[in-house]
PDB file of N, CA and C in Angstrom:
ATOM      1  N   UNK A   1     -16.739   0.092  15.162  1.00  0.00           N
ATOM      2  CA  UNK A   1     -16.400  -1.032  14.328  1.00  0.00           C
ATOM      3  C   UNK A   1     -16.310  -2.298  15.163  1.00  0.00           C
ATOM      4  N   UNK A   2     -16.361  -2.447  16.496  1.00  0.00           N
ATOM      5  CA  UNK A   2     -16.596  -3.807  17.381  1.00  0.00           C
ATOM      6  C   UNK A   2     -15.000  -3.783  17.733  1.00  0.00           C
ATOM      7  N   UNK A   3     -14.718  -5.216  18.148  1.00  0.00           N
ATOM      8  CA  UNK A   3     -13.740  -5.286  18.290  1.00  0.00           C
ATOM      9  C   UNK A   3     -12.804  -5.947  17.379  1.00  0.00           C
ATOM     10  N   UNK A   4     -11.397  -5.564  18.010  1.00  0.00           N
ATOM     11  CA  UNK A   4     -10.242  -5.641  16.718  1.00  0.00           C
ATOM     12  C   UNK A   4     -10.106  -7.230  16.763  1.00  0.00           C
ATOM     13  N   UNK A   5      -9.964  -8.170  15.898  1.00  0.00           N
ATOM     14  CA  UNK A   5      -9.616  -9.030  15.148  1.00  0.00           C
ATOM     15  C   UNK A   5      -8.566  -9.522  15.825  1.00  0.00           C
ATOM     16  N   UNK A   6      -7.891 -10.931  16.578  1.00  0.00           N
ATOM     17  CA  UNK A   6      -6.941 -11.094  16.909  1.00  0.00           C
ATOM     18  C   UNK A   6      -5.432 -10.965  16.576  1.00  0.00           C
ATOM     19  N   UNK A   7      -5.314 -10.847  15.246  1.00  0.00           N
ATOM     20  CA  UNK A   7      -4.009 -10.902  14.765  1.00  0.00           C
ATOM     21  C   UNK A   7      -3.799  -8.987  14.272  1.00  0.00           C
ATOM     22  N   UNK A   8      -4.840  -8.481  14.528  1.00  0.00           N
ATOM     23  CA  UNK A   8      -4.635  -6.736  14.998  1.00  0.00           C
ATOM     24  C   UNK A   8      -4.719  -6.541  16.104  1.00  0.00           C
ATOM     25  N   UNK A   9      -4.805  -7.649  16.995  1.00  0.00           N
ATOM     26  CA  UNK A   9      -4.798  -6.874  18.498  1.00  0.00           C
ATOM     27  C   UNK A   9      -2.948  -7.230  18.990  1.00  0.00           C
ATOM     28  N   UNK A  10      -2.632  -8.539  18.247  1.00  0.00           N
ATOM     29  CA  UNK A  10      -1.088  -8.422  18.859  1.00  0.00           C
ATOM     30  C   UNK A  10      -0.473  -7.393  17.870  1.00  0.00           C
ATOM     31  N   UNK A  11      -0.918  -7.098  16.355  1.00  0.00           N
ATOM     32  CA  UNK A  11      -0.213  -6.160  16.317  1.00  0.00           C
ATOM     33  C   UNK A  11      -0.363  -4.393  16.771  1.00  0.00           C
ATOM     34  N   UNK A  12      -0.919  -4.268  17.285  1.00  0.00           N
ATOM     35  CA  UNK A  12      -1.418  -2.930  18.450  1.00  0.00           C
ATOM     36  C   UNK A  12      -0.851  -3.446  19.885  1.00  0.00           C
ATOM     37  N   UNK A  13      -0.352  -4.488  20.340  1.00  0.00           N
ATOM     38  CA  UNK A  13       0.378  -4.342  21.365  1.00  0.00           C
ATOM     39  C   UNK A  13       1.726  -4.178  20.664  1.00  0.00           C
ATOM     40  N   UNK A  14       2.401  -4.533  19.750  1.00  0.00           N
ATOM     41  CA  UNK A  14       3.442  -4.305  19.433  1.00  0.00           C
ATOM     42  C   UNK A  14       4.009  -3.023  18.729  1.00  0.00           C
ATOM     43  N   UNK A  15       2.945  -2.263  18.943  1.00  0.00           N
ATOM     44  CA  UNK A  15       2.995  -1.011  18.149  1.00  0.00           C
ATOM     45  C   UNK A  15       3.123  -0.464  16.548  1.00  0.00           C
ATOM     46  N   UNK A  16       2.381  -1.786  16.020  1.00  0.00           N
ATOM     47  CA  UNK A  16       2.185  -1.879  14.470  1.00  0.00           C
ATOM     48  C   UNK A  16       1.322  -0.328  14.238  1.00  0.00           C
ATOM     49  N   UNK A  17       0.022  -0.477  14.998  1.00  0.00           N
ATOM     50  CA  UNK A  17      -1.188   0.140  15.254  1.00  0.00           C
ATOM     51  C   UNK A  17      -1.083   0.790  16.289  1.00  0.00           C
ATOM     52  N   UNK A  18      -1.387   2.200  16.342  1.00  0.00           N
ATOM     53  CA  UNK A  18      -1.278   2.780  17.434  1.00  0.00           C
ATOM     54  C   UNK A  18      -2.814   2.742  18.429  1.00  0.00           C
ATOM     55  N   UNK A  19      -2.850   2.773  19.337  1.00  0.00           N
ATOM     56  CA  UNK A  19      -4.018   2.594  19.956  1.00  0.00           C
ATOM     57  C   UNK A  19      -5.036   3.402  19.727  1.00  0.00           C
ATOM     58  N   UNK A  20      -6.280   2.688  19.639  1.00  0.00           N
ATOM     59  CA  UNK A  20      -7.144   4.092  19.013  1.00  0.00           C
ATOM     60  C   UNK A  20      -7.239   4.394  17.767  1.00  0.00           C
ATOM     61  N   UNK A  21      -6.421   3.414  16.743  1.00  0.00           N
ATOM     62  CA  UNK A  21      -6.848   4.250  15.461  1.00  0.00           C
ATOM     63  C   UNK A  21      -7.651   3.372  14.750  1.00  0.00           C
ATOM     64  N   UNK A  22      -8.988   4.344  13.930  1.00  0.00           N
ATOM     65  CA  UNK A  22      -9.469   3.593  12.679  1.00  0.00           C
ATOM     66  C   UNK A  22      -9.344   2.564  11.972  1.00  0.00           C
ATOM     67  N   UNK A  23      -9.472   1.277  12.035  1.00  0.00           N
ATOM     68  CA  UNK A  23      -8.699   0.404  11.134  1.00  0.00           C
ATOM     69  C   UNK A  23      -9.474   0.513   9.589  1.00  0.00           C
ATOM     70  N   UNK A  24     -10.516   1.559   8.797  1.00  0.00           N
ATOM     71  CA  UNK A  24     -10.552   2.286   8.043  1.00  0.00           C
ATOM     72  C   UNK A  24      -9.336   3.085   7.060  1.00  0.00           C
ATOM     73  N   UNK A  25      -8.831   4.076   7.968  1.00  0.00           N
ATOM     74  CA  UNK A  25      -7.586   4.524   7.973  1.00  0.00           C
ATOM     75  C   UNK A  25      -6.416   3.676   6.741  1.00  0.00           C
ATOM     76  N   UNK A  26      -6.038   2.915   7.808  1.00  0.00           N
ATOM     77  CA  UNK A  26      -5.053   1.703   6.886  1.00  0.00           C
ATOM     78  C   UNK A  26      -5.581   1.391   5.387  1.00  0.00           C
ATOM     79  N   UNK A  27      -6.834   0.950   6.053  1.00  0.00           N
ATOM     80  CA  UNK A  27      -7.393   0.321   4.680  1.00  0.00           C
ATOM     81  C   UNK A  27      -7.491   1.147   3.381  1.00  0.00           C
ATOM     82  N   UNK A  28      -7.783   2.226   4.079  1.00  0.00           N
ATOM     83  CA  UNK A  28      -7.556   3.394   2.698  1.00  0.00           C
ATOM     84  C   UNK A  28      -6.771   3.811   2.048  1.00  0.00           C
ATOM     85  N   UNK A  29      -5.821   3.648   3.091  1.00  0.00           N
ATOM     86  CA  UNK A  29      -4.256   4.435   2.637  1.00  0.00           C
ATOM     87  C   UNK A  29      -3.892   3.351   1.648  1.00  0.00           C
ATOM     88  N   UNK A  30      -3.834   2.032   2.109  1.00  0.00           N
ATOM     89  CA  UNK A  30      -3.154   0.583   1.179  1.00  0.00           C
ATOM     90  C   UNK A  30      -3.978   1.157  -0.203  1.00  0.00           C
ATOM     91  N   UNK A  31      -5.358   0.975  -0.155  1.00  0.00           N
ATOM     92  CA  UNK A  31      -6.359   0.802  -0.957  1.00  0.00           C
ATOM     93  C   UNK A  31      -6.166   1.806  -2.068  1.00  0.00           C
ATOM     94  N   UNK A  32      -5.638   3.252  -1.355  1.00  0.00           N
ATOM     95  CA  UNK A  32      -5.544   4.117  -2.237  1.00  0.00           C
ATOM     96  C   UNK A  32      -3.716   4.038  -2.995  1.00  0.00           C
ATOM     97  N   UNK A  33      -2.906   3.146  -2.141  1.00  0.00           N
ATOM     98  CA  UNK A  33      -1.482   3.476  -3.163  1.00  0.00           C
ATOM     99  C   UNK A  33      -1.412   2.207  -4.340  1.00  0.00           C
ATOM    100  N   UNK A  34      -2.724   0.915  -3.607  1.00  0.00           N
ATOM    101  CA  UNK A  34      -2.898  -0.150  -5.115  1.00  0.00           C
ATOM    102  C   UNK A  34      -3.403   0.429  -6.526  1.00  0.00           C
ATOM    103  N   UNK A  35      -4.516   1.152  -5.727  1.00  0.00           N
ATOM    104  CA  UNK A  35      -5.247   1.821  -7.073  1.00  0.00           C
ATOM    105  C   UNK A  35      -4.344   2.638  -7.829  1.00  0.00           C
ATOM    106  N   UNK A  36      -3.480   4.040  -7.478  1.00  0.00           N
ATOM    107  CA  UNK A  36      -2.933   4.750  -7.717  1.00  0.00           C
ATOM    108  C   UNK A  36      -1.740   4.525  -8.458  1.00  0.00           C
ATOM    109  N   UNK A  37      -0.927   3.087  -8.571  1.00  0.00           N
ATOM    110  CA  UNK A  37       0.208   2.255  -8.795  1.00  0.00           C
ATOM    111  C   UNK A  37      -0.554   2.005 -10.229  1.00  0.00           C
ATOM    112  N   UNK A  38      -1.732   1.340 -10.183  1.00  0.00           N
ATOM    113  CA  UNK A  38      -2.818   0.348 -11.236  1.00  0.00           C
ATOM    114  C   UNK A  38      -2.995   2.176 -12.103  1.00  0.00           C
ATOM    115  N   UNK A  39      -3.797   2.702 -11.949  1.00  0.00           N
ATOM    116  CA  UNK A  39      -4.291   4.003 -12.737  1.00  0.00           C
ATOM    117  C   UNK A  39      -3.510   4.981 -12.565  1.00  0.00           C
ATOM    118  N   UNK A  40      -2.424   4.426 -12.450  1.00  0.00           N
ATOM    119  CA  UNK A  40      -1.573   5.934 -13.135  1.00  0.00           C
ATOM    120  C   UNK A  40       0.221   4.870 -13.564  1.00  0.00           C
ATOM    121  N   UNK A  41      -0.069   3.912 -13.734  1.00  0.00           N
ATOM    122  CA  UNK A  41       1.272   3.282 -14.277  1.00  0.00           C
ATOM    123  C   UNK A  41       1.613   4.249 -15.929  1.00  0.00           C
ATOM    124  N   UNK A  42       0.059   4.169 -16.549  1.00  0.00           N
ATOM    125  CA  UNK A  42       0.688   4.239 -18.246  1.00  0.00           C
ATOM    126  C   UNK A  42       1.276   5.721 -18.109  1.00  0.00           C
ATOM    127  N   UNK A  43       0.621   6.945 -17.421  1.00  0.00           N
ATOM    128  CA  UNK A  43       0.620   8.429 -17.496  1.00  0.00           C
ATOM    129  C   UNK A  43       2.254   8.313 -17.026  1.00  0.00           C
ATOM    130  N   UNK A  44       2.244   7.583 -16.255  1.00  0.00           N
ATOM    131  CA  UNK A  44       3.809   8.304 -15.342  1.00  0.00           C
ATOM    132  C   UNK A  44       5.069   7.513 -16.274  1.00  0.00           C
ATOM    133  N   UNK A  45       4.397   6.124 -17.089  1.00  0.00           N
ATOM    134  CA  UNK A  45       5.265   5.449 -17.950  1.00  0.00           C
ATOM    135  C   UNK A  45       5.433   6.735 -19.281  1.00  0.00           C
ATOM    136  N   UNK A  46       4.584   7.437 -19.605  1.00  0.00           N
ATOM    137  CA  UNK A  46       4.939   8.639 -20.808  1.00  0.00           C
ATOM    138  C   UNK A  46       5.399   9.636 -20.400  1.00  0.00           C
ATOM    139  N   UNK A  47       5.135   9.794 -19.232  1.00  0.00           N
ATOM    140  CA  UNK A  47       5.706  11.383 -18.239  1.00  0.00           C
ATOM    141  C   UNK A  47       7.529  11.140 -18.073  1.00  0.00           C
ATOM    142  N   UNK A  48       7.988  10.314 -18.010  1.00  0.00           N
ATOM    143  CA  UNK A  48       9.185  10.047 -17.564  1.00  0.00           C
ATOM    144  C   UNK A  48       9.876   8.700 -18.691  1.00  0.00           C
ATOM    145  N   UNK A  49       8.950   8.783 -19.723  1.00  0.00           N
ATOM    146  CA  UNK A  49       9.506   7.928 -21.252  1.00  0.00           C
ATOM    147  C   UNK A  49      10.436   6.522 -20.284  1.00  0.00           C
ATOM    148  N   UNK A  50       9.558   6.033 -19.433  1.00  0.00           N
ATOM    149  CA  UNK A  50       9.929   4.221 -19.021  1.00  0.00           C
ATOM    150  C   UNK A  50       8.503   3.639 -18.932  1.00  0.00           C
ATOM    151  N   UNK A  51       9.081   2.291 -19.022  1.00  0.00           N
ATOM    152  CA  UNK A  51       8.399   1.276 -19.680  1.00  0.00           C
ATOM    153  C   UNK A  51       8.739   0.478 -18.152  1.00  0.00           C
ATOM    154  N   UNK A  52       7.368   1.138 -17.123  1.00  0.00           N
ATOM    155  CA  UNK A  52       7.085   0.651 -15.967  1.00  0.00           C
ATOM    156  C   UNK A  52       6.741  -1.008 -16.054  1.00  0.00           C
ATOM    157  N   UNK A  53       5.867  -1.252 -17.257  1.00  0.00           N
ATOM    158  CA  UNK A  53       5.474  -2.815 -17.347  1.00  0.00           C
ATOM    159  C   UNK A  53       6.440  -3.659 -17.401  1.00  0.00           C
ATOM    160  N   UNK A  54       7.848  -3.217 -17.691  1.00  0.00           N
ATOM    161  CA  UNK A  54       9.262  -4.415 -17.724  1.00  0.00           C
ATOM    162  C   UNK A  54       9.471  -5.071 -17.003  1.00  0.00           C
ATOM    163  N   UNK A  55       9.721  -6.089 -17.034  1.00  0.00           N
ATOM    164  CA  UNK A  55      10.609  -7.071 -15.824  1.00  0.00           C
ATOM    165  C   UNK A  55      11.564  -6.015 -14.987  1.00  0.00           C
ATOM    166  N   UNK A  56      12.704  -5.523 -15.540  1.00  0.00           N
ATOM    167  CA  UNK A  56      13.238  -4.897 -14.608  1.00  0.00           C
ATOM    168  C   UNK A  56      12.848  -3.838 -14.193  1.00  0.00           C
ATOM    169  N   UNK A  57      11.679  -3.375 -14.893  1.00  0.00           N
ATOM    170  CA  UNK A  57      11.017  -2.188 -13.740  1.00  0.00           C
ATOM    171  C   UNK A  57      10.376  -2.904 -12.220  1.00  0.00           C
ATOM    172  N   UNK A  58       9.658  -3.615 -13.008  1.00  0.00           N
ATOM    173  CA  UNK A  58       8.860  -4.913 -11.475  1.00  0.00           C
ATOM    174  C   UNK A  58      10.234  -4.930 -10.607  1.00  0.00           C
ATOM    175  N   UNK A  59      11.047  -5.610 -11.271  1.00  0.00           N
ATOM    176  CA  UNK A  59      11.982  -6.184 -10.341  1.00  0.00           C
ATOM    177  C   UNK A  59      12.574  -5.167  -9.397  1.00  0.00           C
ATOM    178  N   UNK A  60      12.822  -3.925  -9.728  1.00  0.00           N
ATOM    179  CA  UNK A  60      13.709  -2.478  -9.340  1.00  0.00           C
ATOM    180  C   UNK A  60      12.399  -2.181  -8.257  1.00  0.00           C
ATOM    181  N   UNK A  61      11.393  -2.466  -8.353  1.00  0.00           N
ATOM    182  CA  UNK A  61      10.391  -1.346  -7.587  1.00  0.00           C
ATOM    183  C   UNK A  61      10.537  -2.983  -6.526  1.00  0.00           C
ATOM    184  N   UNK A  62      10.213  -3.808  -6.304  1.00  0.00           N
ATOM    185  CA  UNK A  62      10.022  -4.888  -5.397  1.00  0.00           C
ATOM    186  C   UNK A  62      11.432  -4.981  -4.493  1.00  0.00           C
ATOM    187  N   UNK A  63      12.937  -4.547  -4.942  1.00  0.00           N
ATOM    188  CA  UNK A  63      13.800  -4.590  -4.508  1.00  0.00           C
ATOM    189  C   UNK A  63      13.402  -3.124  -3.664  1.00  0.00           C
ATOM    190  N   UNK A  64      12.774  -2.356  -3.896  1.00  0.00           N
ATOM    191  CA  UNK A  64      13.059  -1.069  -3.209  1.00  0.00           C
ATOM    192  C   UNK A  64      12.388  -0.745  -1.936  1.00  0.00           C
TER     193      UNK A  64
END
């Protein structure tokens, strides 16, 4: 993948990033808990009878 991007290389000295890893990796993991949040809000809003779309649901999950 070339080299890392400056503002991933201070965070790989600071041990954000461990040395050596994929920056793939990350991207997938984020990529896969946006999607997963987005396509599965309504199922888990009927699975557990809440109404994830509320203000105080937003608000409860951003505090957490």
């Amino acid at each position: 993948m070339g080299r890392l991007p400056p503002g991933l290389r201070a965070q790989r000295r600071t041990g954000v990033f461990r040395k050596g890893l994929d920056m793939i990796d990350p991207h997938m993991s984020i990529s896969a808990l946006s999607v997963t949040d987005s396509a599965s809000r309504r199922t888990v809003s009927l699975i557990f009878k809440r109404d994830l779309d509320a203000l105080a649901a937003a608000t409860a999950r951003r505090g957490a």
